[in-house]
N, C-alpha and C. Protein backbone atom coordinates (compact mmCIF):
# COMPACT_ATOMS: atom_id res chain seq x y z
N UNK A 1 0.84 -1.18 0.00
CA UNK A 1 0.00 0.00 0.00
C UNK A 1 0.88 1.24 0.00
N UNK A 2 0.74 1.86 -0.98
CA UNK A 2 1.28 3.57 -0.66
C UNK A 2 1.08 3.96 0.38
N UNK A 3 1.75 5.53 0.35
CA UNK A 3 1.73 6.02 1.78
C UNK A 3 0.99 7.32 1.04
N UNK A 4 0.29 8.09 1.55
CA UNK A 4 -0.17 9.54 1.09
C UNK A 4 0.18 10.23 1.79
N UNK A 5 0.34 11.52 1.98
CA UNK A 5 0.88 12.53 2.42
C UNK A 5 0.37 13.77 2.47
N UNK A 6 -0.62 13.67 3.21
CA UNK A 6 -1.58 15.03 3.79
C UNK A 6 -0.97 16.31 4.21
N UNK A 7 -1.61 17.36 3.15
CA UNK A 7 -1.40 19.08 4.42
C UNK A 7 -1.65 19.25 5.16
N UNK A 8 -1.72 20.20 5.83
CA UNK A 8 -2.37 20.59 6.90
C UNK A 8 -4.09 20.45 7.06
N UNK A 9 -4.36 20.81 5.52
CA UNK A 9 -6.04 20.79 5.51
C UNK A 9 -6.68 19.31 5.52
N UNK A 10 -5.70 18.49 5.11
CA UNK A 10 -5.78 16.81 4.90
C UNK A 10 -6.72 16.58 3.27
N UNK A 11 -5.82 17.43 2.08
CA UNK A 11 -6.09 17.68 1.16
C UNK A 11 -4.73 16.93 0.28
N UNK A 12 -4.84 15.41 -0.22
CA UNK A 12 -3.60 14.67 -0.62
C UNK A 12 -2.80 15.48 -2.27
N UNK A 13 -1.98 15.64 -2.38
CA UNK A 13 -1.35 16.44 -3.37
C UNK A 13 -1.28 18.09 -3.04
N UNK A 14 -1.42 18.29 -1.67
CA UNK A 14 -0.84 19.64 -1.86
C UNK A 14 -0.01 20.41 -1.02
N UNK A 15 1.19 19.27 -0.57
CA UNK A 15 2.08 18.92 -0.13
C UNK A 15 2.88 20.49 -0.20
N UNK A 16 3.29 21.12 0.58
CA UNK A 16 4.28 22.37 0.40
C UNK A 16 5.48 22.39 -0.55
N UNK A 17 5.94 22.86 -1.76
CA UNK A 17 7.00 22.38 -2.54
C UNK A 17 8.47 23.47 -1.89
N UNK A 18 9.45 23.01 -2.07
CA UNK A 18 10.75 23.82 -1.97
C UNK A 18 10.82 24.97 -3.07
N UNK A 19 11.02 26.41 -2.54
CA UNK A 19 11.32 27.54 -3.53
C UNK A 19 12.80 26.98 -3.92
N UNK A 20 12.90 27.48 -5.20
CA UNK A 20 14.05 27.08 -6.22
C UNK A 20 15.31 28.21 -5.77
N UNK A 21 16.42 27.60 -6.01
CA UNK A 21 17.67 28.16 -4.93
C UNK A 21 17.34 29.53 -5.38
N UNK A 22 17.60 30.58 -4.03
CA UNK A 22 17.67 31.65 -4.08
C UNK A 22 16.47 32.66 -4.26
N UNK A 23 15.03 32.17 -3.95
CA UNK A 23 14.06 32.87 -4.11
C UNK A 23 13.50 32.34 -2.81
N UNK A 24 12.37 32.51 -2.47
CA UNK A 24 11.46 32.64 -1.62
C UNK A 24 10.26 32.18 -1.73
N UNK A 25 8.96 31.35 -0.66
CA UNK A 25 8.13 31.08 -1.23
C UNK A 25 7.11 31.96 -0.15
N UNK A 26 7.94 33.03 0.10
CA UNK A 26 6.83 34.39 0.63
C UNK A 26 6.44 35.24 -0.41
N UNK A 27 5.49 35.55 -1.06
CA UNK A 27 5.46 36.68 -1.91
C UNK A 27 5.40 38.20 -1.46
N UNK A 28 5.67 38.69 -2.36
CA UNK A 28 5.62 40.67 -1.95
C UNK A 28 4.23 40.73 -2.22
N UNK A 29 3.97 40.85 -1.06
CA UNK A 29 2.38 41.25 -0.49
C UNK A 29 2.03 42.64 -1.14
N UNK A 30 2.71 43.63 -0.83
CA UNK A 30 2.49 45.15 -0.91
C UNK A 30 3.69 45.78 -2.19
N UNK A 31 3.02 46.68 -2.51
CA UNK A 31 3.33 47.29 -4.12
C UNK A 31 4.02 48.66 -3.21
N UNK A 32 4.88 48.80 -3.96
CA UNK A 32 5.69 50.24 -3.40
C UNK A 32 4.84 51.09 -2.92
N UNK A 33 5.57 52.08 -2.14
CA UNK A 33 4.72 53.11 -1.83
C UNK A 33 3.74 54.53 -2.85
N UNK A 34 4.70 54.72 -3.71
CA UNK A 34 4.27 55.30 -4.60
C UNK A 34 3.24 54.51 -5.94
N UNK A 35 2.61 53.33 -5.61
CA UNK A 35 2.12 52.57 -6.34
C UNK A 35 0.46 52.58 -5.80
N UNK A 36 0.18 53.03 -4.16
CA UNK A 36 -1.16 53.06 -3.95
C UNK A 36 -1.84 54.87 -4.30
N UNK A 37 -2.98 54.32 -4.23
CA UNK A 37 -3.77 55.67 -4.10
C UNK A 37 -3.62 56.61 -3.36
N UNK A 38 -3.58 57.96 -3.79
CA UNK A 38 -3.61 58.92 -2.39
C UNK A 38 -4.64 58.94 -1.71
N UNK A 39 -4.27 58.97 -0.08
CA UNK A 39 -5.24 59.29 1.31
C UNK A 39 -5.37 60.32 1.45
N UNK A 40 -6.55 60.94 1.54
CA UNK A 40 -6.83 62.06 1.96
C UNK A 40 -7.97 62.12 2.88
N UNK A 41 -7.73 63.55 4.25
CA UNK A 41 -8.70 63.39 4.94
C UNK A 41 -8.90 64.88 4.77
N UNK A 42 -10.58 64.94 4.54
CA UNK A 42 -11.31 65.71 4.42
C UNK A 42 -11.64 67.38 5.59
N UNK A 43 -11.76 66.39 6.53
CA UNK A 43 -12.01 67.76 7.92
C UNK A 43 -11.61 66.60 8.93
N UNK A 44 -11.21 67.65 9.98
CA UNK A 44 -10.54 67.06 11.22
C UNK A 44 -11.86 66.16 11.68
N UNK A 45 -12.71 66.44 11.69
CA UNK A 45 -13.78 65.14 12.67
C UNK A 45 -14.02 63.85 11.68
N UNK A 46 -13.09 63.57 10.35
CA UNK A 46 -12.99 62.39 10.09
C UNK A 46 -11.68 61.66 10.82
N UNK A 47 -12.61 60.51 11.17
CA UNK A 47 -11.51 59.23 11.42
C UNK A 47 -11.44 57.95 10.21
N UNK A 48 -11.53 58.36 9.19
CA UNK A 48 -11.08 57.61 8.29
C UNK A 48 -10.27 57.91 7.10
N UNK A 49 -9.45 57.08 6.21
CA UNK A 49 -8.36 57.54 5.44
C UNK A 49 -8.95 56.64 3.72
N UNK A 50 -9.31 57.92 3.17
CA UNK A 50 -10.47 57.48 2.18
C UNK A 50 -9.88 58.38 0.73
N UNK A 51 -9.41 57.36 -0.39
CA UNK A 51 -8.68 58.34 -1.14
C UNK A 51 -9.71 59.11 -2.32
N UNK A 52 -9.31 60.24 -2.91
CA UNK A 52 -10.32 60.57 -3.46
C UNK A 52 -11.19 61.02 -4.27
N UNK A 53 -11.27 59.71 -5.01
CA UNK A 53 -12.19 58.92 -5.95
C UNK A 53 -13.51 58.16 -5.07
N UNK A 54 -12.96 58.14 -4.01
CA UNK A 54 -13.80 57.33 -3.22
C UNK A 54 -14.77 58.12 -2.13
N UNK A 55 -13.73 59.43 -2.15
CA UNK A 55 -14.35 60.42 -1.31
C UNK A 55 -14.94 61.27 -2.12
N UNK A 56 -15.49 61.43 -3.48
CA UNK A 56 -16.07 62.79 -4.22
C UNK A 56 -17.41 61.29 -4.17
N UNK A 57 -17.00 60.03 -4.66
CA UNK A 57 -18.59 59.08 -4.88
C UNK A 57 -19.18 59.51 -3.60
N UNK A 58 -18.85 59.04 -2.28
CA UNK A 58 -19.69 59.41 -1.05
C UNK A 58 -20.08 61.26 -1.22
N UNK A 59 -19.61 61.73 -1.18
CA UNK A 59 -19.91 63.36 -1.43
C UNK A 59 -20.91 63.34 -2.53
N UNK A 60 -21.18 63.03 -3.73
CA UNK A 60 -21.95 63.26 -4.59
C UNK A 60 -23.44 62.07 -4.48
N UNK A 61 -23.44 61.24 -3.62
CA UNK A 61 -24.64 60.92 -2.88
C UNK A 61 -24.75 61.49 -1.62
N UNK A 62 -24.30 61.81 -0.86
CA UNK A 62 -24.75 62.17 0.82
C UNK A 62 -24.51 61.49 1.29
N UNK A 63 -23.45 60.44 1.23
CA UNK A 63 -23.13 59.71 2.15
C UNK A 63 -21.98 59.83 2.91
N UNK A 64 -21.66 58.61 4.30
CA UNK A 64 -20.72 59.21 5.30
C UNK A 64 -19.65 58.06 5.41
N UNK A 65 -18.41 58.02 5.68
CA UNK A 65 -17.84 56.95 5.66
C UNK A 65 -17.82 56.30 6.86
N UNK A 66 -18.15 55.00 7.03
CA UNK A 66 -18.14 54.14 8.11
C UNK A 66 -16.82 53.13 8.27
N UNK A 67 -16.05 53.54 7.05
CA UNK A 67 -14.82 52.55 7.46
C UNK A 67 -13.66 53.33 6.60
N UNK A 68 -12.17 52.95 6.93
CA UNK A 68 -11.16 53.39 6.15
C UNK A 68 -11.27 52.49 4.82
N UNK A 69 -10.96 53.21 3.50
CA UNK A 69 -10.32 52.13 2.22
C UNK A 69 -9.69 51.11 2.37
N UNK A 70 -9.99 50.11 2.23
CA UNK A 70 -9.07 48.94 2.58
C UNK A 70 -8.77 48.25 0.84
N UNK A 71 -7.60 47.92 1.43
CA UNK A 71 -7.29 47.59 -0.31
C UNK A 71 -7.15 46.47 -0.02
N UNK A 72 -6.96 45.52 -1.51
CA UNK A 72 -6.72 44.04 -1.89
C UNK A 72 -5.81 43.68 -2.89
N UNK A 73 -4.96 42.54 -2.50
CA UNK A 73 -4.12 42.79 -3.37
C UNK A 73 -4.13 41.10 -3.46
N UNK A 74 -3.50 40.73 -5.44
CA UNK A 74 -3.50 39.63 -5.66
C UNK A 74 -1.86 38.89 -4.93
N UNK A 75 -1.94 37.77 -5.18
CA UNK A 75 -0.71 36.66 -4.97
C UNK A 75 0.48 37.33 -5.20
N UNK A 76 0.31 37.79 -6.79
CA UNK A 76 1.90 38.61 -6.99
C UNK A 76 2.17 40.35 -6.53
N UNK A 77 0.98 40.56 -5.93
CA UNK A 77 1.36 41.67 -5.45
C UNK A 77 0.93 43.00 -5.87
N UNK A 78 -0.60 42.73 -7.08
CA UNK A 78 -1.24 43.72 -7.62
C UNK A 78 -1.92 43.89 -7.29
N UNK A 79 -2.35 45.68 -7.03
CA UNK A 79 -3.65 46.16 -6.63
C UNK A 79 -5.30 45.60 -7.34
N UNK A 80 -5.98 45.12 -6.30
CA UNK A 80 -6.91 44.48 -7.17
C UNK A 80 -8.13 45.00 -7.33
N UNK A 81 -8.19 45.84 -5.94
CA UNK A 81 -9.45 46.52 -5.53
C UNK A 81 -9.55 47.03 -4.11
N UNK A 82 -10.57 48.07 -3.93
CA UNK A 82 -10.85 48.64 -2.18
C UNK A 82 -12.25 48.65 -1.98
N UNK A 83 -12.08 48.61 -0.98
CA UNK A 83 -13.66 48.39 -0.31
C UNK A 83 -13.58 49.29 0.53
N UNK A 84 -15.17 50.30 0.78
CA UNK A 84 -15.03 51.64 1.74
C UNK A 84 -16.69 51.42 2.27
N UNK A 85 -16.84 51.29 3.31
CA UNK A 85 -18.13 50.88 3.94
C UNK A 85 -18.55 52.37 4.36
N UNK A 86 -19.80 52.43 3.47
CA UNK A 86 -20.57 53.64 3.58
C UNK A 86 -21.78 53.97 4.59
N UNK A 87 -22.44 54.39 4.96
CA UNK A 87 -23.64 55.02 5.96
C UNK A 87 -24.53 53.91 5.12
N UNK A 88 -24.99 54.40 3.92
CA UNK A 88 -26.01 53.71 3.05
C UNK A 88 -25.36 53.10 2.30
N UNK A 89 -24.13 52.81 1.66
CA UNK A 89 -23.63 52.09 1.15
C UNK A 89 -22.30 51.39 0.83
N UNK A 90 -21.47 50.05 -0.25
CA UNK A 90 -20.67 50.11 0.03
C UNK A 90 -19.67 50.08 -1.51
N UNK A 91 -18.62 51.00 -1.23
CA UNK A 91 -18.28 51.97 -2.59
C UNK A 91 -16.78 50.71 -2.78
N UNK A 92 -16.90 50.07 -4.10
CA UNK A 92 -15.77 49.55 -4.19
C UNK A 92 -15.20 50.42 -5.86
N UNK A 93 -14.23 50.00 -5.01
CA UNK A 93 -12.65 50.93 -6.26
C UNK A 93 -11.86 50.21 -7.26
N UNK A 94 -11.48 50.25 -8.34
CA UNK A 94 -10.53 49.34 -9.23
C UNK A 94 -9.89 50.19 -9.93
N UNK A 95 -8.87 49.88 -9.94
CA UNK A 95 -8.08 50.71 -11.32
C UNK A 95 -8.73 50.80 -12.49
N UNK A 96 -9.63 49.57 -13.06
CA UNK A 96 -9.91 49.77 -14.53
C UNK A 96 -11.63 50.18 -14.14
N UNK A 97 -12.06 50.02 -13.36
CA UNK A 97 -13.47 50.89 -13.42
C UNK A 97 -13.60 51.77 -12.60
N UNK A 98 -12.77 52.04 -12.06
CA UNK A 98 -12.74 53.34 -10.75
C UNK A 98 -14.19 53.14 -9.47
N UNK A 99 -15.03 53.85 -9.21
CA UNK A 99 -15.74 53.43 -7.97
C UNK A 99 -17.02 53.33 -8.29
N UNK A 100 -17.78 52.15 -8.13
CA UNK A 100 -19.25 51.78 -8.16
C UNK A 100 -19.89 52.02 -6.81
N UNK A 101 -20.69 52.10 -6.75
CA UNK A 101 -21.46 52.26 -5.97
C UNK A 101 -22.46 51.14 -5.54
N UNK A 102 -22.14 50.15 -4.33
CA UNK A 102 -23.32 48.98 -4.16
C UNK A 102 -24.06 49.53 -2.75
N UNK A 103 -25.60 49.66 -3.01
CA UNK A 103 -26.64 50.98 -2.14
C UNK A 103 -26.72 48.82 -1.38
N UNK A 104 -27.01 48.92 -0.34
CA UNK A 104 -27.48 48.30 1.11
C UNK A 104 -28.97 47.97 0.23
């Protein structure tokens, strides 16, 4: 009888492989600094850091921000998208479509 060789999840074949000499099998999570969106805060009684594309969509409905921009980023390390939790709604961001609006 074979032997199998479980991950952690007890999922057979997906065994951790060795990074190839001299690389790493951590990826670069985060894109330079000059690679994200600018933060901007509006008036001192905000506590959130909302850049702004994201801050003229809430302004041009009446809405208030309930959370900071949070970004997402893929495996290799590209911006993929942000999510900004609104009063009435929640405003996501992309480079190639800039900010939609999803109303609650």
């Amino acid at each position: 009888m074979e032997s199998v060789v479980h991950n952690e999840s007890g999922v057979p074949g997906l065994e951790p492989q060795p990074a190839p000499a001299g690389t790493s099998n951590i990826p670069e999570l985060l894109p330079a600094p000059d690679e994200f969106p600018p933060i901007e805060r509006r008036s001192d009684s905000d506590d959130f850091e909302i850049g702004p594309g994201v801050w003229d969509a809430l302004n041009k409905n009446r809405d208030k921000p309930r959370s900071d921009e949070q970004y997402y980023f893929g495996r290799s390390g590209q911006l993929l998208y942000s999510i900004t939790q609104g009063r009435d709604a929640i405003y996501r961001w992309t480079p190639e479509d800039g900010v939609k609006r999803l109303p609650f």
